[in-house]
Protein backbone atom coordinates (compact mmCIF):
# COMPACT_ATOMS: atom_id res chain seq x y z
CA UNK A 1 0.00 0.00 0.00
CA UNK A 2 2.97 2.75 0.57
CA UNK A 3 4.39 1.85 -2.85
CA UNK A 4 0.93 2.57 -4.31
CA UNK A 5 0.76 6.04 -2.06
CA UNK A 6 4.15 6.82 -3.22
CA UNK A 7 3.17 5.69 -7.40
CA UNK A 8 0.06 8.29 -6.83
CA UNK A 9 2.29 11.02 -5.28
CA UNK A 10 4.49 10.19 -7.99
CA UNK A 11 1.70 10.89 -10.78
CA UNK A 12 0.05 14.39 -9.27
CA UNK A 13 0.69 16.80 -11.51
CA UNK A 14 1.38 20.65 -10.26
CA UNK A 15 -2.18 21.27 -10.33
CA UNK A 16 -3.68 17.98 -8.75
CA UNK A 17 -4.62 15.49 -11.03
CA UNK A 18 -2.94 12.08 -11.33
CA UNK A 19 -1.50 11.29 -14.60
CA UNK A 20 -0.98 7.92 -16.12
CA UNK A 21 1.08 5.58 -15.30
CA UNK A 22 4.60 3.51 -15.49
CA UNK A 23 5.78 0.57 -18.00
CA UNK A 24 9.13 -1.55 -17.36
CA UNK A 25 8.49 -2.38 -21.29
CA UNK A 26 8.59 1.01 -23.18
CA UNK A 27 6.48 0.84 -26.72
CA UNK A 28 5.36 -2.71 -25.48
CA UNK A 29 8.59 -4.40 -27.14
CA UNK A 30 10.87 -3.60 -24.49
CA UNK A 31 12.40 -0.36 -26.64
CA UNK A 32 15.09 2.04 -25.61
CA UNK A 33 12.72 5.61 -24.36
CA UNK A 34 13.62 8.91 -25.05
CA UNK A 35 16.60 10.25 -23.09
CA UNK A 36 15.51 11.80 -20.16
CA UNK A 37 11.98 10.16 -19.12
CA UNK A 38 10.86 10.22 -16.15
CA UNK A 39 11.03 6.81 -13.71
CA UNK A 40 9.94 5.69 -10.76
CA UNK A 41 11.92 2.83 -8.88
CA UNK A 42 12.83 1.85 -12.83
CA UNK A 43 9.71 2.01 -14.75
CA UNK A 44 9.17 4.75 -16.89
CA UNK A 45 6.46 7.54 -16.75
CA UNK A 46 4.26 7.22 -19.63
CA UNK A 47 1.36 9.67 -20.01
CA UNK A 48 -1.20 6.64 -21.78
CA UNK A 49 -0.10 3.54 -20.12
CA UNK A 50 -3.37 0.98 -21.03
CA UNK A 51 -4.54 2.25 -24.42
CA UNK A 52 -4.07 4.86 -26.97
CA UNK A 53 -7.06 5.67 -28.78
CA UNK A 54 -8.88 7.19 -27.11
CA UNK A 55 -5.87 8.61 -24.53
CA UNK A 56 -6.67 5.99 -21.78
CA UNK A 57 -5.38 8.78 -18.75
CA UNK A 58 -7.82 11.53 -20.42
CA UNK A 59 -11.48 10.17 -18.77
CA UNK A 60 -12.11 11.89 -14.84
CA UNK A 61 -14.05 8.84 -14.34
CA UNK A 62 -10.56 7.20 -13.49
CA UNK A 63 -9.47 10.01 -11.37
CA UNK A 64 -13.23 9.39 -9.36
CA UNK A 65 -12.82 5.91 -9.30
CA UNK A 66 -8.89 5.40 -7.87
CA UNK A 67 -8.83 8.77 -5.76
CA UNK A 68 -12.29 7.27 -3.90
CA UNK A 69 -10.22 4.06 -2.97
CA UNK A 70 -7.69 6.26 -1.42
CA UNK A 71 -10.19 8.66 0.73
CA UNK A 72 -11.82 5.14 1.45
CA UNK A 73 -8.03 3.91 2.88
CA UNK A 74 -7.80 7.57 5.00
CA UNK A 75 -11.46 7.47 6.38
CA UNK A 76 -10.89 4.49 7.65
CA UNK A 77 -7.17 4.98 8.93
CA UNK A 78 -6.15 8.48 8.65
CA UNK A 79 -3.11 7.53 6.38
CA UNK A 80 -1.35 10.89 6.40
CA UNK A 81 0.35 9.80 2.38
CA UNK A 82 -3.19 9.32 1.73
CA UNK A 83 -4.48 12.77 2.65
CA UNK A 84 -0.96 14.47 0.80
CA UNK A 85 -2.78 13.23 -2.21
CA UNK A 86 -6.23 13.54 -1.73
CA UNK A 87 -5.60 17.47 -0.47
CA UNK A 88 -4.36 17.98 -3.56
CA UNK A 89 -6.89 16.27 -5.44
CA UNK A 90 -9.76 17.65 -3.61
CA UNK A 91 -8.58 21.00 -4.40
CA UNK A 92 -8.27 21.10 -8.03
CA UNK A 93 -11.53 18.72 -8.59
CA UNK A 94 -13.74 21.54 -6.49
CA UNK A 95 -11.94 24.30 -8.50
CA UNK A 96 -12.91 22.63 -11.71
CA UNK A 97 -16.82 21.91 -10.49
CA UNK A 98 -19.47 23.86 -10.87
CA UNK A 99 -23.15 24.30 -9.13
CA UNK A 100 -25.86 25.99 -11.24
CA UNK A 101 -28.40 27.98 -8.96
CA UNK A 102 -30.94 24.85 -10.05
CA UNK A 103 -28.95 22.47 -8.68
CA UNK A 104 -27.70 21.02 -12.07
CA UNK A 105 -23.70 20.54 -12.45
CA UNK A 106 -20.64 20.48 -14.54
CA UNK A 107 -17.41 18.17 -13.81
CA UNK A 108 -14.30 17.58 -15.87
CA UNK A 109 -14.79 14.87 -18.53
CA UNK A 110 -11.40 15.03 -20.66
CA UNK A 111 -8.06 15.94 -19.61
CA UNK A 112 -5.10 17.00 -21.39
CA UNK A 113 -1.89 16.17 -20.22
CA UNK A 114 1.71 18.27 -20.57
CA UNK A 115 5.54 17.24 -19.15
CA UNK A 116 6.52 14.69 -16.86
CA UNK A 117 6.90 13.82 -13.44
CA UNK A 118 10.22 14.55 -11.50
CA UNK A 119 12.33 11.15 -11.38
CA UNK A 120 10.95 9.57 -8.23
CA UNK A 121 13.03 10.17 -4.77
CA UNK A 122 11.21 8.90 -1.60
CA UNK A 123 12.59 10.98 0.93
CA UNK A 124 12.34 14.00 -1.24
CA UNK A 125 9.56 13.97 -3.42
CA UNK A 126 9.27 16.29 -6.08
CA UNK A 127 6.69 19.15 -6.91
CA UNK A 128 6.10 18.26 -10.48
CA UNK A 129 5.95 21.77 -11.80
CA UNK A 130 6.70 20.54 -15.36
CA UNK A 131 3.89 17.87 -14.95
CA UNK A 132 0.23 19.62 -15.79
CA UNK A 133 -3.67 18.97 -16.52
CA UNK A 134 -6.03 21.30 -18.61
CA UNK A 135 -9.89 20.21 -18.78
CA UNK A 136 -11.01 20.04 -22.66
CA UNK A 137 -14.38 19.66 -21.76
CA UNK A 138 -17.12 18.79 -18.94
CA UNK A 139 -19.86 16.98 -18.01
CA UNK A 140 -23.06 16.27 -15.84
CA UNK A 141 -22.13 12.30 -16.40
CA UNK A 142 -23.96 10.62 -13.11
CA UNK A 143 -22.10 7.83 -12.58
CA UNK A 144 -19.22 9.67 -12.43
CA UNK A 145 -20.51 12.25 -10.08
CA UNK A 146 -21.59 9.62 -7.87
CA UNK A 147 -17.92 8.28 -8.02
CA UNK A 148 -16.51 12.13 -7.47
CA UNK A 149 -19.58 12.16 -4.45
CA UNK A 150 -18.09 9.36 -2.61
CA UNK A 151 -14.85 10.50 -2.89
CA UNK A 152 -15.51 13.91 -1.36
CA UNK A 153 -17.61 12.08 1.42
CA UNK A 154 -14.84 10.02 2.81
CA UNK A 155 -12.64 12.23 2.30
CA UNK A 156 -14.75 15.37 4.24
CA UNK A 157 -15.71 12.65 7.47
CA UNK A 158 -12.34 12.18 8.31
CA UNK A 159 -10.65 15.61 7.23
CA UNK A 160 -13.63 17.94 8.67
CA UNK A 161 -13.41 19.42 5.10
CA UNK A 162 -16.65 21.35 5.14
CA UNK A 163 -16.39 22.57 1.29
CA UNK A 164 -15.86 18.50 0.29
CA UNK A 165 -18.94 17.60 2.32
CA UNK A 166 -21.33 20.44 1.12
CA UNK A 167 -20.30 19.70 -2.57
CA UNK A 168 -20.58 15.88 -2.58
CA UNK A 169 -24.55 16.46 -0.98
CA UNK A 170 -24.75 19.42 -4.26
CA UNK A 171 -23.44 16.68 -6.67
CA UNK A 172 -26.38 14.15 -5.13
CA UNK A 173 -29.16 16.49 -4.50
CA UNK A 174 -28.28 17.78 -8.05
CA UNK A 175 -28.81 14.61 -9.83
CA UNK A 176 -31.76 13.18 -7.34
CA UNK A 177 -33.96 16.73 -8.37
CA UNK A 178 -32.78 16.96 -11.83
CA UNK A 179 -32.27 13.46 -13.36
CA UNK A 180 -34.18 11.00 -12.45
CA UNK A 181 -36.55 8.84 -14.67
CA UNK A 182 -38.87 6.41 -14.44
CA UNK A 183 -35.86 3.52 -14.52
CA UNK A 184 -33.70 5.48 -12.45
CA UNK A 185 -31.03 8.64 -12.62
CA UNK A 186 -29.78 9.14 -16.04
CA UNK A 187 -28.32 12.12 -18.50
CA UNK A 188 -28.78 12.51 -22.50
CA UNK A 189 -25.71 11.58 -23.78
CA UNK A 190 -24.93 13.23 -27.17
CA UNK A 191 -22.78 10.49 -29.01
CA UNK A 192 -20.18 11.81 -31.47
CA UNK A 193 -18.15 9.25 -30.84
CA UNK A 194 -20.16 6.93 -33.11
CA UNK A 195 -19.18 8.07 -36.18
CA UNK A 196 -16.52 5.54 -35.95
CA UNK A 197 -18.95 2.78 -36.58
CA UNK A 198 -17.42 2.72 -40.03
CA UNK A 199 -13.76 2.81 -39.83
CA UNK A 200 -12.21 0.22 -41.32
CA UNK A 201 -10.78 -2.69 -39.66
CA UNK A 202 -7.35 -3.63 -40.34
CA UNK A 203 -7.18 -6.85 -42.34
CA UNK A 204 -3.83 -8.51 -43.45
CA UNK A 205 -3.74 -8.60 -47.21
CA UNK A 206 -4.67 -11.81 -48.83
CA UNK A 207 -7.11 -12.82 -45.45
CA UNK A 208 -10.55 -13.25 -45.44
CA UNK A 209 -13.30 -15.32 -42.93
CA UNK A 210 -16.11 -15.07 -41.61
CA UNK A 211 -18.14 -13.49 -38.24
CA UNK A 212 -19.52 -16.39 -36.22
CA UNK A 213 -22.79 -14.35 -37.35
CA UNK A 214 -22.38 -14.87 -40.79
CA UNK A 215 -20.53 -11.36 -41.52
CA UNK A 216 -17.68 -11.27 -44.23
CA UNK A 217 -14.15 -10.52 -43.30
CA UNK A 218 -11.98 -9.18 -46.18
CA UNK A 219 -9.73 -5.89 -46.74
CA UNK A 220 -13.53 -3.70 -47.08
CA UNK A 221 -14.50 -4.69 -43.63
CA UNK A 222 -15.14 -1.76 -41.07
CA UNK A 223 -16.47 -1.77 -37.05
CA UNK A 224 -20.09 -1.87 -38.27
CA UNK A 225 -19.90 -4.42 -41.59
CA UNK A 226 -18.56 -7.20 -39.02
CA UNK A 227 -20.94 -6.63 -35.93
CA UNK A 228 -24.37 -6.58 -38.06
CA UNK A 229 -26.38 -7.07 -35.15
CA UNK A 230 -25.87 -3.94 -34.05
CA UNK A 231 -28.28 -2.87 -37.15
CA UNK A 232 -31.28 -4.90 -35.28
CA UNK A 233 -31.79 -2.33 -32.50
CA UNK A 234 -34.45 -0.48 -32.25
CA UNK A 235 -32.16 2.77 -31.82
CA UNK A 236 -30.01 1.83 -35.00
CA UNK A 237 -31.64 4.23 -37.35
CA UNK A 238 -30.26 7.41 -35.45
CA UNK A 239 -26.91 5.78 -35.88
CA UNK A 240 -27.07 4.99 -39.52
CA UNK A 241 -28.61 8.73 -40.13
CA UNK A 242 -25.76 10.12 -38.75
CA UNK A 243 -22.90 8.12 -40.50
CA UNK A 244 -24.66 9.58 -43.62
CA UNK A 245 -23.97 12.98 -42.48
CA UNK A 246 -27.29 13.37 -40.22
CA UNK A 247 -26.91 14.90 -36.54
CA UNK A 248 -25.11 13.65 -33.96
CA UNK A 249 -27.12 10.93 -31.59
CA UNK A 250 -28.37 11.65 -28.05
CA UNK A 251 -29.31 8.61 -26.24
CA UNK A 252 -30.44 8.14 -22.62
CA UNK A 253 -28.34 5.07 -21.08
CA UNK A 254 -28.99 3.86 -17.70
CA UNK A 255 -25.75 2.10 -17.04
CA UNK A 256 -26.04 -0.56 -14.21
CA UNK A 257 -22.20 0.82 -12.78
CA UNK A 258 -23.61 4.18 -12.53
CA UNK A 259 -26.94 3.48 -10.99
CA UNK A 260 -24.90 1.14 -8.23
CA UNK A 261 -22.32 4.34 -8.06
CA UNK A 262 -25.44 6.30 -7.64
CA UNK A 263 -26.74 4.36 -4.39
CA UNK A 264 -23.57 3.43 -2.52
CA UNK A 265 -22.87 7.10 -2.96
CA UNK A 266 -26.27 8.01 -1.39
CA UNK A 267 -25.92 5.52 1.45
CA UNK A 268 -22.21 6.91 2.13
CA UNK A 269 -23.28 10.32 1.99
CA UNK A 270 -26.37 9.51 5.04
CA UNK A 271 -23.84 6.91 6.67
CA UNK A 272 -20.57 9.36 7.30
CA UNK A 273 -21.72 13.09 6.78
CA UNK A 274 -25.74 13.21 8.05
């Protein structure tokens, strides 16, 4: 657990955030990295550590997810590494979050990352001032509020942080008086990202096959052309408007992770902080 306090200390950038990550393999292949990079106890920093497309460090849903296992660690032991971080994080996250006089609200949603990390030294940590976060856009995403919610709520019973607790009840009264529906809490969701239901899919030359579904694999294949089911939903028709240059799709999706998020954040919130 210190060596995972010490990789999150590691990854705060000068403004609060935690950045990506660390590989012993650079590239995946085991290649030489640029001179200079960053490293912690060997590995080496690398900004998109899982996946590259999208950036797999640029979603504040991870930030909500791992900094909520750390406030969870310092509610329930008072960890001071722990609260380094999550003082830090805390900060920036509330200076980034927004409350609307109707009790609607904006978080980060994508982050853009800059520099690197100072080399790792754990008796002298460094400040990161080269290493920094800028928010590309927000959102009123629930599942990830409810994530942000919890983390504020463990975080405010043990610190006495009275600007974390009033902001994680804001981020639950917001969505319980704004969003819910008759299948639970849920936001429109407008969908750009599925105009790359026709990119093509990389086939080696001179292979073909078939989709246990009957679809044809060759060098014309794309996302869609080899996942035809997709076609029998009842929704489909707003997708296949907009790949032929129609607007952008807004769906409603009631994810189960979010709607769990929702009420553990809810019965953490009236557990610790009423």
């Amino acid at each position: 657990m210190d060596r995972q306090l010490e990789f999150y200390r590691w990854l705060q950038s000068d403004e609060g955030a935690i950045a990506g990550g660390a590989t012993n393999s650079w590239q995946g292949r085991y290649a030489t990295p640029p001179s200079g990079k960053s490293t912690f106890y060997g590995m080496y920093y690398d900004e998109k550590p899982v996946y590259h497309d999208p950036p797999s460090n640029q979603w504040f849903g991870f930030q909500a997810w791992s900094m909520e296992r750390v406030a969870e660690l310092y509610q329930q032991t008072g960890n001071a590494k722990a609260k380094t971080v999550l003082d830090k994080w805390v900060k920036w996250a509330l200076s980034e979050t927004t409350f609307n006089p109707d009790g609607t609200f904006r978080i980060p949603s994508t982050l853009q990352w800059s520099g690197q990390p100072d080399t790792w030294n754990a008796s002298s940590p460094g400040a990161n001032r080269g290493l920094h976060v800028t928010i590309a856009d927000y959102t009123n995403d629930v599942g990830v509020a409810a994530a942000y919610a919890k983390t504020l709520t463990y975080y405010a019973d043990r610190s006495g942080d009275t600007e974390a607790a009033a902001a994680a009840k804001k981020l639950l009264d917001g969505m319980w008086d704004n969003h819910q529906d008759a299948l639970g809490i849920a936001v429109p969701e407008n969908r750009a990202d599925y105009n790359r239901f026709d990119d093509p899919v990389h086939i080696p030359s001179g292979w073909t096959g078939t989709m246990p579904n009957g679809d044809a694999i060759n060098s014309s294949s794309t996302f869609d052309s080899i996942r035809s089911f997709y076609e029998d939903d009842p929704a489909w028709s707003k997708i296949e408007s907009y790949l032929a240059g129609g607007a952008v799709p807004s769906f409603t999706y009631h994810r189960f992770w979010a709607q769990a998020d929702i009420a553990l954040a809810m019965g953490s919130y009236a557990e610790l902080l009423e």
